[in-house]
Protein backbone atom coordinates (compact mmCIF):
# COMPACT_ATOMS: atom_id res chain seq x y z
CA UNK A 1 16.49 16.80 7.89
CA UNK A 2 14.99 18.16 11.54
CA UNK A 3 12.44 15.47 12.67
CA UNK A 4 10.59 18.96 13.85
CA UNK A 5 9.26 19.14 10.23
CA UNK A 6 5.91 18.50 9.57
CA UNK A 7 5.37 15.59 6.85
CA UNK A 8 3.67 17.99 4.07
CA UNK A 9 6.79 20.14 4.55
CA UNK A 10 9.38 17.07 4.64
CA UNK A 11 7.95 15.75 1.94
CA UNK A 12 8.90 18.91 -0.54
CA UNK A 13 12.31 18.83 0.95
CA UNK A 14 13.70 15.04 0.87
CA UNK A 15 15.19 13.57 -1.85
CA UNK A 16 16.42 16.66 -3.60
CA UNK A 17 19.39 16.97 -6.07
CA UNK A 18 22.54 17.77 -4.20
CA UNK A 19 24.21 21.17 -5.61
CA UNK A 20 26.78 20.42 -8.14
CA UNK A 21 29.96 21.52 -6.35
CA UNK A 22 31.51 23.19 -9.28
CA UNK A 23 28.71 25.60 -10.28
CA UNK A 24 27.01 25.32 -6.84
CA UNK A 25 23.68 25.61 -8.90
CA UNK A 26 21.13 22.32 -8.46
CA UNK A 27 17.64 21.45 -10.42
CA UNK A 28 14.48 21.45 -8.62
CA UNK A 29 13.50 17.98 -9.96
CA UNK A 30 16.29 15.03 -9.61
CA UNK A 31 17.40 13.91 -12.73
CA UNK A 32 16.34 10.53 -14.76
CA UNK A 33 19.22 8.80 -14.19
CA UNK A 34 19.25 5.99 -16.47
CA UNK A 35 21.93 3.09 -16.85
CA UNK A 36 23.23 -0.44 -16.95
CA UNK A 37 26.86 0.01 -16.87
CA UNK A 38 28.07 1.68 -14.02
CA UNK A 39 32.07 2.73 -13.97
CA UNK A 40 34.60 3.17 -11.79
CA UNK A 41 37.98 5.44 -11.76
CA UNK A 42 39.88 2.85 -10.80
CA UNK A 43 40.54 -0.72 -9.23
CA UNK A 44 40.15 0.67 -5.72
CA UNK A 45 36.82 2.53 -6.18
CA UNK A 46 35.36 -0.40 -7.62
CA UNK A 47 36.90 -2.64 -4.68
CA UNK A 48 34.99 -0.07 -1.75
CA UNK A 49 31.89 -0.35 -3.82
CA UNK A 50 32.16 -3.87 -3.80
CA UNK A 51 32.84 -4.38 -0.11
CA UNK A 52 30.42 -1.45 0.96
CA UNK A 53 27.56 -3.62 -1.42
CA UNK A 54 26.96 -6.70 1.29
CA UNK A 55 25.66 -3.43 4.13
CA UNK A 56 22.37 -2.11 3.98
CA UNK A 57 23.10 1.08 5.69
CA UNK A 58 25.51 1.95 2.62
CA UNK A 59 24.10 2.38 -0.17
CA UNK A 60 26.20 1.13 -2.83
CA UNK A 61 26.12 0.63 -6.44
CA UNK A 62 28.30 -1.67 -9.08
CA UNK A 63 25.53 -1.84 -11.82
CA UNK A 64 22.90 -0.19 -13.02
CA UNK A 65 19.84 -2.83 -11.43
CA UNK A 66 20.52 -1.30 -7.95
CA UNK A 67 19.71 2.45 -9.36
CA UNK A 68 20.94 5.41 -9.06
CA UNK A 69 20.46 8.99 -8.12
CA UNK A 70 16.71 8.98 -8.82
CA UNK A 71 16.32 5.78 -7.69
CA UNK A 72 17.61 6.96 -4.03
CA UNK A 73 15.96 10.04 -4.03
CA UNK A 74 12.83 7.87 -4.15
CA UNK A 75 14.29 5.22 -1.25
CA UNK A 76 14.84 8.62 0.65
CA UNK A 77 11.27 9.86 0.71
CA UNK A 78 9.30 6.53 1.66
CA UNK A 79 11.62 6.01 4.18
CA UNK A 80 10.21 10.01 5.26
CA UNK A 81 6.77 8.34 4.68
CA UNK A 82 6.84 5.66 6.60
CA UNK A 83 9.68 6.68 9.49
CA UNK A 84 12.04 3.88 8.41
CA UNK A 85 15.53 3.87 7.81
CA UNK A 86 15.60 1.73 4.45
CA UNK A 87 13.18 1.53 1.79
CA UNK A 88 14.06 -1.12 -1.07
CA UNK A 89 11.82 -0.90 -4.43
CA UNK A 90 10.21 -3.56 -6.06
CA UNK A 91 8.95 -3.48 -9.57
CA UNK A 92 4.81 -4.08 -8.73
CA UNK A 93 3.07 -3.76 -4.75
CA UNK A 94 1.86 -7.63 -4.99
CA UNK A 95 6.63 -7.76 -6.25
CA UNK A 96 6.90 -5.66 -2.93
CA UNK A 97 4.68 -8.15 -0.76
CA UNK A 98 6.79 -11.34 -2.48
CA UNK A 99 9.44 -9.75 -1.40
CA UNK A 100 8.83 -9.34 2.41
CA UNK A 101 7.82 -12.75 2.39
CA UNK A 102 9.66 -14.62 0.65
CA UNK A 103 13.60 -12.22 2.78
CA UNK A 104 11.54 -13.33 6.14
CA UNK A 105 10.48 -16.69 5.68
CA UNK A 106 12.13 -19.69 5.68
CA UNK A 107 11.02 -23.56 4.43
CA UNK A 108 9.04 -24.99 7.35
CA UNK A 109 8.25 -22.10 8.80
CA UNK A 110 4.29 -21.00 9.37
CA UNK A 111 2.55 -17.36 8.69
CA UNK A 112 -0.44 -16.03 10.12
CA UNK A 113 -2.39 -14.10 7.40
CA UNK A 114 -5.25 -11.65 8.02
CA UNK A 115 -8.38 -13.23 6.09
CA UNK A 116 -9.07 -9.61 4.80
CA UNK A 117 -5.21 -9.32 2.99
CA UNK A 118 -5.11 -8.49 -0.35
CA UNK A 119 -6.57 -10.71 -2.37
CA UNK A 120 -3.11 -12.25 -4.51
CA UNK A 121 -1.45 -13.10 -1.55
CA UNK A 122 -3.72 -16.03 -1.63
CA UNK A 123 -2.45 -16.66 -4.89
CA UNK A 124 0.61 -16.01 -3.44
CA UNK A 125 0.46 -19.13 -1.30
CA UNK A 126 -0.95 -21.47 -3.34
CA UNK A 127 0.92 -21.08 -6.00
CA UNK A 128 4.52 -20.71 -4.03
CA UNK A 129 4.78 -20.61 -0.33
CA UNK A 130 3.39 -23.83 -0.41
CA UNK A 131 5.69 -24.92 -2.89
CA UNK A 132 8.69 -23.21 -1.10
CA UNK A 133 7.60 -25.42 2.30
CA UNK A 134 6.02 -22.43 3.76
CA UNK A 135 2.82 -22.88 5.26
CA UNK A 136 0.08 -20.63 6.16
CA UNK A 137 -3.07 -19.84 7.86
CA UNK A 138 -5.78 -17.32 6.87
CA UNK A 139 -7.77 -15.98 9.60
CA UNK A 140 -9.67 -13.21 11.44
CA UNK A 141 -6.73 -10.34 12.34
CA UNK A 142 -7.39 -10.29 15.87
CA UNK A 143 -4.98 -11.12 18.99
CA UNK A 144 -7.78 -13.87 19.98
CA UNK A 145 -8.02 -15.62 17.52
CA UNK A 146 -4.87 -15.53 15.60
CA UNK A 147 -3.61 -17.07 19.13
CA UNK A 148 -6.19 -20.06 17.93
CA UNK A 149 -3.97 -20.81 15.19
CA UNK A 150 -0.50 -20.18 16.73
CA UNK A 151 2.02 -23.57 15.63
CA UNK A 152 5.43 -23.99 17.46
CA UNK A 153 6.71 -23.27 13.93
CA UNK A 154 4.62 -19.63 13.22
CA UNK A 155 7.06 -17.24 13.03
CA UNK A 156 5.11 -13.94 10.89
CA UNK A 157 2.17 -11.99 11.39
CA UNK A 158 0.99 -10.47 8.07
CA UNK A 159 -2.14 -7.93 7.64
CA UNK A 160 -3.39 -5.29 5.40
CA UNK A 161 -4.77 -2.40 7.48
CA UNK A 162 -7.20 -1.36 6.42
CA UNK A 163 -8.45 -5.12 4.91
CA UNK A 164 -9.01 -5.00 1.11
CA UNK A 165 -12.76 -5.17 -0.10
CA UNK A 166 -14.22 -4.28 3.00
CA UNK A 167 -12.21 -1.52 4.99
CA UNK A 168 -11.89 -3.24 7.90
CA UNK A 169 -9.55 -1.12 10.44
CA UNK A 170 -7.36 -3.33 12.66
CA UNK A 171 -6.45 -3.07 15.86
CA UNK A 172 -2.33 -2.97 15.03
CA UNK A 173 -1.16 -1.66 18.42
CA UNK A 174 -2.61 -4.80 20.17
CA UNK A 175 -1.39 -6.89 16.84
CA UNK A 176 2.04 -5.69 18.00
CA UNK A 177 2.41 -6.72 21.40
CA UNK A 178 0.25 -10.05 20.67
CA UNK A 179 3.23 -10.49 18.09
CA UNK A 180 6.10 -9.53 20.67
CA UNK A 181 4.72 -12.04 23.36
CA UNK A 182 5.04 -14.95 20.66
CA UNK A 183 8.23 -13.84 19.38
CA UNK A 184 6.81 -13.42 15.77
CA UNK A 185 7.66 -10.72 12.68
CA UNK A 186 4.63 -8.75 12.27
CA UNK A 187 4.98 -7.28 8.69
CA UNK A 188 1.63 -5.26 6.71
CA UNK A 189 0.50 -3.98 3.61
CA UNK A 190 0.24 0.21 3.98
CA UNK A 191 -1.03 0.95 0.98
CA UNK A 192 -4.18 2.63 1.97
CA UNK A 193 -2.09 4.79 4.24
CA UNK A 194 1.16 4.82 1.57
CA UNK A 195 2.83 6.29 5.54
CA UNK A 196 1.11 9.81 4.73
CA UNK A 197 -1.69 9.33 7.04
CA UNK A 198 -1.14 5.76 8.91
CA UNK A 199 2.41 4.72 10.07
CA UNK A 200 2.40 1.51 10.78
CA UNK A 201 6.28 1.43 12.16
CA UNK A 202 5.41 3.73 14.55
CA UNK A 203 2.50 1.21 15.57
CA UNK A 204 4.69 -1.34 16.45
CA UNK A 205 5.02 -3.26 13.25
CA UNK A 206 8.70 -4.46 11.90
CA UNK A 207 8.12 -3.81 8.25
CA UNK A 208 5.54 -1.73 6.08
CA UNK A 209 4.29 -2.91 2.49
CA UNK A 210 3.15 0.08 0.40
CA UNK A 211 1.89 -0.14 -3.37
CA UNK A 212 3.85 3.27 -4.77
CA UNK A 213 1.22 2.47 -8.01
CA UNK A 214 -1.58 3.98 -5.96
CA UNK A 215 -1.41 7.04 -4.08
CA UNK A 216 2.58 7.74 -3.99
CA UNK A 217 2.73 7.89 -7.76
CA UNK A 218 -0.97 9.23 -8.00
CA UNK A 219 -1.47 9.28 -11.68
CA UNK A 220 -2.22 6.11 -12.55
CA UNK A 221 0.78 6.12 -14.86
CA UNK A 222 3.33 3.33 -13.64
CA UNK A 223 3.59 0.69 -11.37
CA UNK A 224 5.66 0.33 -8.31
CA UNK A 225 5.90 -1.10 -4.69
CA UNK A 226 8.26 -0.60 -1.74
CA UNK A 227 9.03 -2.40 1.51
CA UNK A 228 10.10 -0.69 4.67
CA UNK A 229 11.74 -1.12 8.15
CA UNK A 230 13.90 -0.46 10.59
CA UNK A 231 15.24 -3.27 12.07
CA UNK A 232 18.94 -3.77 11.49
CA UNK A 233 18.64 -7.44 11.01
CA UNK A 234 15.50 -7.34 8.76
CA UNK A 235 16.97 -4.56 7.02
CA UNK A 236 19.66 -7.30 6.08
CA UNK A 237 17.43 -9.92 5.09
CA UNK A 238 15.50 -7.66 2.76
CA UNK A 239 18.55 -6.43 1.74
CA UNK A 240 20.33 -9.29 0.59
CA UNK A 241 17.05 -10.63 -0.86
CA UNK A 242 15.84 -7.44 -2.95
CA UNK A 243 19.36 -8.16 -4.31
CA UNK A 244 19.45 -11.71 -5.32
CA UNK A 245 15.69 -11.50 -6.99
CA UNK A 246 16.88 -8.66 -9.20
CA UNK A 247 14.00 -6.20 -8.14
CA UNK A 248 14.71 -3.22 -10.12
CA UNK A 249 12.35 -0.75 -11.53
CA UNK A 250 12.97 2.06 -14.06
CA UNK A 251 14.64 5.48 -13.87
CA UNK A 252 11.28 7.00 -15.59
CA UNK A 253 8.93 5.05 -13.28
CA UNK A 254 11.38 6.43 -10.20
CA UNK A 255 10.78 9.80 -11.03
CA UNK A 256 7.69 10.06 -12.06
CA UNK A 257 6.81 8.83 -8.56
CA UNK A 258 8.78 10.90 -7.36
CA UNK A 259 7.10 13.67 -9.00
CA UNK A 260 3.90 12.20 -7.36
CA UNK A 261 5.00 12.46 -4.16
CA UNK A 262 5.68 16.24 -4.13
CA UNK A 263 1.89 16.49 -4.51
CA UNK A 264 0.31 13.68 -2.27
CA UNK A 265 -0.79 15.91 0.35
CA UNK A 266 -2.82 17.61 -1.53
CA UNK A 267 -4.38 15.08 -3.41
CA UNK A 268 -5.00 12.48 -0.85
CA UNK A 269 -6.68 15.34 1.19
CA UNK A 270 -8.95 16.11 -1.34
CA UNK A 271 -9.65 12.43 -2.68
CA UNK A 272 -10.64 11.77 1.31
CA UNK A 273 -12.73 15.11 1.34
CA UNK A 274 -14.73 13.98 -1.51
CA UNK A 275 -15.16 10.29 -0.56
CA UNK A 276 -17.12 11.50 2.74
CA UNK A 277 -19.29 13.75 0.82
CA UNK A 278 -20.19 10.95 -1.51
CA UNK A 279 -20.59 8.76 1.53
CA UNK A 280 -22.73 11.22 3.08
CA UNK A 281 -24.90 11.03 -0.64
CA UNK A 282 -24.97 7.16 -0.60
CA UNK A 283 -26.15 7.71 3.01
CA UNK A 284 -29.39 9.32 1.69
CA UNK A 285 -30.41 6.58 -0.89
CA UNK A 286 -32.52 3.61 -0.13
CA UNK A 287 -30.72 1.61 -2.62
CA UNK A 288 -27.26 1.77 0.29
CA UNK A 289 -27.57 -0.88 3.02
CA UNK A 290 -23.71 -0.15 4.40
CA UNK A 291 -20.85 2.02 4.14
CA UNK A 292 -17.69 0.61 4.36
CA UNK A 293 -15.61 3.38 4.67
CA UNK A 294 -12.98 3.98 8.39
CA UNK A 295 -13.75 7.83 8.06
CA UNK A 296 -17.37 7.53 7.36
CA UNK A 297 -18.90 7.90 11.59
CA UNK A 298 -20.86 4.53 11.07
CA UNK A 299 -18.08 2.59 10.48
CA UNK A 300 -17.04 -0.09 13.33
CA UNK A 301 -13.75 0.94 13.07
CA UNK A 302 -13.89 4.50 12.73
CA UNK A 303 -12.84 4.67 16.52
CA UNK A 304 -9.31 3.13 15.39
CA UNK A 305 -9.30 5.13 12.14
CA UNK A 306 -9.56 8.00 14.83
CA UNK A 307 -6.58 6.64 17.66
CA UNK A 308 -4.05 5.62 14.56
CA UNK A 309 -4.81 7.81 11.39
CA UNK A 310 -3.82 10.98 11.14
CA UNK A 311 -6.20 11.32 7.59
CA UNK A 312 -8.48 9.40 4.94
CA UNK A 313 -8.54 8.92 1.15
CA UNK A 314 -10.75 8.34 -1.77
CA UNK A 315 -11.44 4.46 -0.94
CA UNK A 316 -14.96 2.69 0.11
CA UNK A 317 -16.90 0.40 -0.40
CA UNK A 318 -20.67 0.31 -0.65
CA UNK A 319 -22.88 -2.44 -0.17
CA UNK A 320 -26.53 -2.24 -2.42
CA UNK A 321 -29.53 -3.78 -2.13
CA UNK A 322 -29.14 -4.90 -5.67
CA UNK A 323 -29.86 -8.06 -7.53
CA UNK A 324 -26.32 -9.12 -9.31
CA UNK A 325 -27.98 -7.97 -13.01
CA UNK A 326 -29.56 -4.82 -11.33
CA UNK A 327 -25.97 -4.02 -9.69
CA UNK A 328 -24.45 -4.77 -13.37
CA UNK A 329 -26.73 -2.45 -14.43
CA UNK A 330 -25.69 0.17 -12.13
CA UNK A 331 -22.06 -0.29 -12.64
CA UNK A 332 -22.24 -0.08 -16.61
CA UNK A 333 -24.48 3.38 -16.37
CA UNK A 334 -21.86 5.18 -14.56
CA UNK A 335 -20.13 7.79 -16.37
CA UNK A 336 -17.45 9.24 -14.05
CA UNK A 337 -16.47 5.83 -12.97
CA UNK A 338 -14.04 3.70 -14.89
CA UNK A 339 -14.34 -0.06 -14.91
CA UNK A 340 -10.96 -1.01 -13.41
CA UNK A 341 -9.52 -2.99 -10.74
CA UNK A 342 -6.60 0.01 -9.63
CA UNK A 343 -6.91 3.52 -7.26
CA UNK A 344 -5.32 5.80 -6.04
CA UNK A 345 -4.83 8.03 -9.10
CA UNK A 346 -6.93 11.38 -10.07
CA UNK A 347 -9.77 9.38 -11.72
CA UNK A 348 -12.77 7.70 -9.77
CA UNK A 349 -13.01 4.03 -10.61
CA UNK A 350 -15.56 1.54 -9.82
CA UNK A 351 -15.66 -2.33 -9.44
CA UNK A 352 -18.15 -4.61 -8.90
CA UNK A 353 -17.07 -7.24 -6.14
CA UNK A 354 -18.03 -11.00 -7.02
CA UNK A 355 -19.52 -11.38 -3.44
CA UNK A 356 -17.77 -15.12 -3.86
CA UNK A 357 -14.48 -14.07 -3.15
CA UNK A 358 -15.80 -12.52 0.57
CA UNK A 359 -16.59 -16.49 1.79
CA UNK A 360 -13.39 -16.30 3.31
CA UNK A 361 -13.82 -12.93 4.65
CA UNK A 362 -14.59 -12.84 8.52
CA UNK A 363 -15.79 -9.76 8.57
CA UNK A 364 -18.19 -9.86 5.50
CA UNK A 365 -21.71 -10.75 6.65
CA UNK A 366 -23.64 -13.30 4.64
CA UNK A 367 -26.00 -11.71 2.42
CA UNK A 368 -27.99 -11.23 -1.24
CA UNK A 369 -27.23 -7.78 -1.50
CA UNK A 370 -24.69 -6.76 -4.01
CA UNK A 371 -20.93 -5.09 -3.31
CA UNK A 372 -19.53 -2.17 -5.29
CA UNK A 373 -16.37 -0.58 -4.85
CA UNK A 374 -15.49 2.80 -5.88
CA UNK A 375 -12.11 5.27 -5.40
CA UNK A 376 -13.45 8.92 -5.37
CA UNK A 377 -11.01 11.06 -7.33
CA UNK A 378 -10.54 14.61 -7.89
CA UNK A 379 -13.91 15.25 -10.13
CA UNK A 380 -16.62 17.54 -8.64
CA UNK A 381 -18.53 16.03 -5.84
CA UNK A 382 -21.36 17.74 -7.14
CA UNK A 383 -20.57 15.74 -10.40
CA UNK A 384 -20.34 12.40 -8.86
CA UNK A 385 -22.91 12.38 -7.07
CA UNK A 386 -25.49 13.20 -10.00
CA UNK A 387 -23.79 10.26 -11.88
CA UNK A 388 -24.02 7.78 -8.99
CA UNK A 389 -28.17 8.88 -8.71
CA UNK A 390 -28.58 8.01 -12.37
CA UNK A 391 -27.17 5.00 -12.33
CA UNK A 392 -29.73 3.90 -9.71
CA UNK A 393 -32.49 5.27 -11.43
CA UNK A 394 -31.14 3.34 -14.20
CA UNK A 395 -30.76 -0.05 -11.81
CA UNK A 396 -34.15 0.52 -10.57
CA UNK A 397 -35.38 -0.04 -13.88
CA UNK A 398 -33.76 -2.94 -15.19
């Protein structure tokens, strides 16, 4: 496909079902191609599938774990997302992030970890890097002082741009080059920009991380994750890997993402439209102390949201000046918002943040005021915002 394309018109075009070549007719949609077994004409056809299997730039299939036809067509458009030249799928995001870690890391080896990652990953390494001989440091994501905790045995860099909870934009350019003076893998978590509106390849990063259970699939209807590059040798790694975990995801949870795809544009356009006119709301009440929120002007890092993004979506965070049972209060009186801990999809959801698990969090600030997080979704603005000044009315009272 010409690389002259713009991504909203790449995106309706990649992945497609090839015509058939006796009826030359095609569908729109790629099938759900669902199977185990996978057969073979002969002897021969099965011996080039097996010899073609070990090489990641030939995509080849004996049984049905690998996937097929929808499963590629999927492959085809995050590696369109994210400009990469493989994309291997992983059951879950946090399956996706084991994944990278676990292909590029080896027993005695040491990772740098952004103290604003995702919160499992430190779950992650408690539970098995450490066990696996892998240690790790969490720290602030910055050049300076992830050079503070460099060990003749680091060999990763591994961030979440922007950091979970609190939004916070890193610098990944000068990430990149602090990670090609030391020699080290740098490797993120894209999920906020799911490679529609921040590419972290193109930043100078070796492999993107994207949960396809948030904006990719964007209905809040199956889970999914996806790792990226374009490094021959890491392509390998992750390769052989993806292979001898037994990732594999469903046919129906393949295409169904795929479906989701077709319309991200749109959505995350409108999700990111809405979330500053609810900022700009929150902005007005007395209850808001901070914004979290790259697109939002007051941001600190809305001047890299500006260099490296080419867009926004429906995620902030909002910090209250709210007593724990007045911000419980708050919380349980909205009626727009669900209660869950996922975003992404049409629906706005809201979660209350136990401030405990910021301590580690370099960029969170001490403080008594309370943290909410909410996804704006596809609901009237006019809507939301009426529901959001009820429930402080309502918090005010309690």
């Amino acid at each position: 496909m010409s690389s002259d394309l713009a991504l909203d018109t790449a995106l309706q075009h990649t992945g497609l079902a090839p015509f058939d070549p006796h009826t030359d007719a095609a569908p729109v949609a790629v099938p759900i191609m669902r199977t185990s077994t996978v057969r073979f004409r002969n002897l021969d056809a099965l011996d080039r599938a097996q010899a073609d299997k070990a090489d990641p730039e030939k995509r080849s299939v004996t049984y049905g774990r690998s996937g097929m036809d929808t499963h590629a067509a999927l492959e085809q458009v995050f590696c369109q997302l994210e400009s990469a030249t493989q994309a291997l799928l992983a059951p879950s995001g946090m399956a996706a992030i084991t994944l990278g870690l676990l292909a590029l890391l080896d027993s005695g080896d040491h990772v740098l970890i952004a103290d604003s990652a995702y919160g499992p990953v430190r779950y992650l390494e408690k539970t098995v890097l450490r066990r696996m001989g892998i240690q790790a440091t969490f720290c602030a994501p910055t050049p300076e002082e992830m050079a503070r905790h460099l060990q003749d045995n680091t060999r990763m860099v591994y961030v979440e741009s922007p950091g979970s909870l609190l939004m916070q934009m890193l610098d990944m350019p000068a990430l990149a080059e602090f990670g090609r003076q030391h020699n080290l893998l740098l490797v993120t978590d894209n999920t906020w920009g799911s490679g529609y509106i921040y590419r972290p390849l193109e930043l100078g990063f070796d492999v993107s991380i994207v949960a396809g259970t948030k904006y990719v699939a964007g209905h809040s209807d199956l889970m999914l994750g996806a790792v990226m590059s374009t490094d021959p040798a890491i392509n390998k790694r992750l390769h052989d890997n993806h292979y001898a975990l037994g990732f594999s995801i469903s046919a129906d949870d393949a295409w169904l993402a795929l479906r989701g795809a077709r319309t991200l544009p749109i959505r995350m356009r409108e999700s990111a439209a809405n979330a500053l006119a609810v900022c700009q709301f929150l902005d007005s009440r007395p209850e808001v102390s901070r914004i979290y929120h790259p697109a939002w002007p007051q941001d600190p890092g809305h001047a890299l949201w500006q260099r490296d993004c080419t867009g926004s979506n429906g995620m902030l965070s909002v910090q209250l000046r709210l007593n724990n049972a007045q911000a419980r209060v708050f919380v349980d009186a909205l009626t727009l918002f669900g209660i869950g801990f996922s975003w992404g999809g049409f629906e706005s959801l809201v979660q209350l943040v136990d401030t405990s698990f910021l301590g580690g969090h370099s960029y969170w600030e001490q403080s008594q005021d309370s943290l909410v997080r909410l996804h704006i979704g596809l609901e009237s603005t006019k809507d939301l915002c009426a529901d959001l000044a009820q429930a402080f009315e309502k918090a005010a009272q309690a």
